[in-house]
C-alpha atoms as a PDB file:
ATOM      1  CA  UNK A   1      19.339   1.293  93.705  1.00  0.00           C
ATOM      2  CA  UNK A   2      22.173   0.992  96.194  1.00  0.00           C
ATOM      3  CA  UNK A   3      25.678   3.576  95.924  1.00  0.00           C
ATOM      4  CA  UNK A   4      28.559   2.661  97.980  1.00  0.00           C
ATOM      5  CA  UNK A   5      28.170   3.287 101.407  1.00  0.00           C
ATOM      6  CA  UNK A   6      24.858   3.024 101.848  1.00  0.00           C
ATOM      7  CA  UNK A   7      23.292   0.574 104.192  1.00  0.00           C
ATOM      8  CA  UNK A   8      20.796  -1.634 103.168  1.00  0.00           C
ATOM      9  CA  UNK A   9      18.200  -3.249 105.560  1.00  0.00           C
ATOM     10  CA  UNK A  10      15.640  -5.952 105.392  1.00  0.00           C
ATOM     11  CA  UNK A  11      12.662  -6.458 108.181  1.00  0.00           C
ATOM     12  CA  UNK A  12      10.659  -9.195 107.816  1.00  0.00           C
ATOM     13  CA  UNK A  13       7.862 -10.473 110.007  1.00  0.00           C
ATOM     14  CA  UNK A  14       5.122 -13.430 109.994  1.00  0.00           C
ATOM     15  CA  UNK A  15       2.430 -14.087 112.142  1.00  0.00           C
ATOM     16  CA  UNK A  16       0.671 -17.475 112.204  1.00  0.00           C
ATOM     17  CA  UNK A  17      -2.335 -18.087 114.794  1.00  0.00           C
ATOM     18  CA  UNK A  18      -0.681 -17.302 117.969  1.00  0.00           C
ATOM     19  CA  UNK A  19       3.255 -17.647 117.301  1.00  0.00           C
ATOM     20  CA  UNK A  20       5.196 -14.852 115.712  1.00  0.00           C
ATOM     21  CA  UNK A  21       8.121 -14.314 114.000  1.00  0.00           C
ATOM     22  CA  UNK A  22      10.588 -11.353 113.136  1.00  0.00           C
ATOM     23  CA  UNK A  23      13.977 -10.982 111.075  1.00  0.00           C
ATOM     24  CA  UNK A  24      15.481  -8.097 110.437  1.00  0.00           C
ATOM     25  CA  UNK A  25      18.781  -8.092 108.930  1.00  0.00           C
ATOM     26  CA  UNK A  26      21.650  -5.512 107.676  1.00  0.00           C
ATOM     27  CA  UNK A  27      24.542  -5.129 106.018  1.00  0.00           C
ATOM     28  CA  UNK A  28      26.542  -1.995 104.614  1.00  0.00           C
END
């Protein structure tokens, strides 16, 4: 559960055979 003014952030990350992939997002 999120208050105000706390930051929320997301990291995501895939990896399939030999290419790779990362997202990592945030937002207050």
């Amino acid at each position: 559960i999120l208050n105000d003014g706390d930051m929320a952030l997301f990291d995501m990350g895939a990896e399939y055979h030999f290419y790779g992939s990362d997202i990592t997002c945030s937002f207050p």
